[in-house]
Protein backbone atom coordinates (compact mmCIF):
# COMPACT_ATOMS: atom_id res chain seq x y z
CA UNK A 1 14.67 -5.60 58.34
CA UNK A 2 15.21 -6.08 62.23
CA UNK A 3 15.95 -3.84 65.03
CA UNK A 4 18.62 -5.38 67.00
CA UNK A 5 18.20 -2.78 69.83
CA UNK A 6 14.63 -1.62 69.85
CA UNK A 7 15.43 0.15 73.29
CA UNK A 8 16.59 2.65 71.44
CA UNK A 9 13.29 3.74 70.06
CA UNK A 10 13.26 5.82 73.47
CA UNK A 11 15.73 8.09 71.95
CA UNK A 12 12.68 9.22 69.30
CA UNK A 13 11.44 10.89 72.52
CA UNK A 14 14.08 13.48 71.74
CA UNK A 15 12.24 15.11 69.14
CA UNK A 16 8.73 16.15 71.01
CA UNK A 17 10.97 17.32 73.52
CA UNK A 18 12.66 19.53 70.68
CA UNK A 19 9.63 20.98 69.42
CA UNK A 20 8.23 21.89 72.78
CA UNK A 21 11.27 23.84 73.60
CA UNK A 22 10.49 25.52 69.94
CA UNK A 23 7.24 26.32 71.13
CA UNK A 24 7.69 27.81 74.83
CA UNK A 25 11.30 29.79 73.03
CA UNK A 26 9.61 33.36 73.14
CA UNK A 27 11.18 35.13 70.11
CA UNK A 28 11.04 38.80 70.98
CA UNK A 29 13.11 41.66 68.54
CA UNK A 30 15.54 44.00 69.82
CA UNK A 31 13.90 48.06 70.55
CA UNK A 32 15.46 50.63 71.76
CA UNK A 33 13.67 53.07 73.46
CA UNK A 34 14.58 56.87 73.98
CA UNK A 35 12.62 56.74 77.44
CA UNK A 36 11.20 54.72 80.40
CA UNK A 37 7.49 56.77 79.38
CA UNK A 38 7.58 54.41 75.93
CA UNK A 39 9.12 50.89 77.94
CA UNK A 40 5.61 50.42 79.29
CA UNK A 41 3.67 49.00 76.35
CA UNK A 42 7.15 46.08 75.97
CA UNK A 43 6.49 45.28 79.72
CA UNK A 44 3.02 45.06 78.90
CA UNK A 45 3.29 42.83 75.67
CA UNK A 46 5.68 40.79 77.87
CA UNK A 47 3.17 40.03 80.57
CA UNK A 48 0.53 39.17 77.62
CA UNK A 49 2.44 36.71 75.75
CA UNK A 50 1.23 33.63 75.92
CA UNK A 51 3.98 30.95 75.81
CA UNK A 52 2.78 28.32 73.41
CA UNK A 53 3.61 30.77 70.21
CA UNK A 54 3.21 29.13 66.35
CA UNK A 55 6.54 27.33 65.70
CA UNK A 56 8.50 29.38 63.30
CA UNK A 57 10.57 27.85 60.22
CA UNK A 58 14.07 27.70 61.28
CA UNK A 59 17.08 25.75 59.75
CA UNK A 60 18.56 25.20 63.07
CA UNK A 61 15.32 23.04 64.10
CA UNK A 62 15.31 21.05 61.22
CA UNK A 63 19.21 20.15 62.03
CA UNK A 64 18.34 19.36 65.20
CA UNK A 65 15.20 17.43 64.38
CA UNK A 66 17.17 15.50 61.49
CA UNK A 67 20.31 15.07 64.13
CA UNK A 68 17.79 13.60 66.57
CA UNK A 69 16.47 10.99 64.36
CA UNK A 70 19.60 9.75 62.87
CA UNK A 71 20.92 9.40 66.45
CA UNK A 72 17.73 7.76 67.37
CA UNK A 73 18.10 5.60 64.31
CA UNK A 74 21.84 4.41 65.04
CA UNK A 75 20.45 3.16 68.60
CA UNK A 76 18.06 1.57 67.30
CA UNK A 77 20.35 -0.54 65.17
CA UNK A 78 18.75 -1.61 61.96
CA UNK A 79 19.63 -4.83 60.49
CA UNK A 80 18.89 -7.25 57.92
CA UNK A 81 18.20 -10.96 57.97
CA UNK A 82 18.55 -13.30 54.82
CA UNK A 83 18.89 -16.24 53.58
CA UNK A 84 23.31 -15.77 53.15
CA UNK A 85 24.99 -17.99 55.47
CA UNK A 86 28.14 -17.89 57.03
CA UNK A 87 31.45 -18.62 54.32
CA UNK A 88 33.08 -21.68 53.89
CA UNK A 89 36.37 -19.43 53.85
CA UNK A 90 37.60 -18.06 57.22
CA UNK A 91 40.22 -15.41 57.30
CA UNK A 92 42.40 -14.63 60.12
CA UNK A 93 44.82 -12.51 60.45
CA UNK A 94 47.87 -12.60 63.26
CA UNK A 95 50.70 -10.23 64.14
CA UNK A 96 54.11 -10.96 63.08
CA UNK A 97 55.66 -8.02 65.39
CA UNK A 98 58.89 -9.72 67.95
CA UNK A 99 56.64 -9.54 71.24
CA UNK A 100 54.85 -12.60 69.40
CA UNK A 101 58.37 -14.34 69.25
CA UNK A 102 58.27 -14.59 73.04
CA UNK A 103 58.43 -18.44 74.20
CA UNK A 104 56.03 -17.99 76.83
CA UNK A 105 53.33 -20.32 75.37
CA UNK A 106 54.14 -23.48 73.24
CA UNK A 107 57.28 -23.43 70.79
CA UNK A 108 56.11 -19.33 70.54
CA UNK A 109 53.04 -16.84 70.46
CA UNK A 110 53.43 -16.49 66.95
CA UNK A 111 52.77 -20.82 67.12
CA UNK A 112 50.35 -21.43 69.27
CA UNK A 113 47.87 -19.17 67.33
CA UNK A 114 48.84 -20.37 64.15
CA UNK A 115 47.84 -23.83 65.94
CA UNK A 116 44.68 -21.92 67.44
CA UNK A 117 43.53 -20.77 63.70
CA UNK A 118 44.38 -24.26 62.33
CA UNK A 119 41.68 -25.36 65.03
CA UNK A 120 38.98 -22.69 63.56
């Protein structure tokens, strides 16, 4: 297996940058409070708080994570080299629609490629 485009290996650098916004997201739950008096030990817990906090299991990341590799993967563009070598057979297909009637080119369009195909 081959990477036609390793270049696109610099699309893995998509997923540190999606676990570091994982780690700095600050998660806090919703309180209500009847009074300003008990708002003081939030503020408090809200100057404390560290911003690296343990990454949480979420099904959102692992989407993202998964969305960011396959993407990375696709521009990477895998391939495979072997021993098969190219057909004896060549198929080509033309169009038979009437703006390939027009006598622009040799007897007609539709002509000259047949002519052109002949020459494959």
């Amino acid at each position: 297996m081959t990477w036609l485009a390793p270049l696109g290996a610099a699309a893995l650098l998509a997923v540190p940058a999606i676990l570091l916004l994982y780690f700095l997201k600050v998660k806090r739950p919703e309180t209500r409070v009847a009074s300003l008096l008990f708002w003081r030990p939030f503020v408090a817990d809200r100057q404390a708080n560290a911003p690296w906090q343990r990454l949480r299991s979420s099904w959102l990341l692992v989407l993202q994570l998964l969305a960011a590799l396959a993407i990375a993967l696709a521009l990477l563009r895998p391939g495979v080299t072997g021993a098969a070598g190219i057909a004896d057979t060549t198929i080509v297909i033309l169009d038979g629609s009437a703006s390939m009637q027009a006598t622009d080119v040799g007897p007609t369009r539709f002509g000259a490629a047949v002519d052109q195909a002949r020459g494959l």
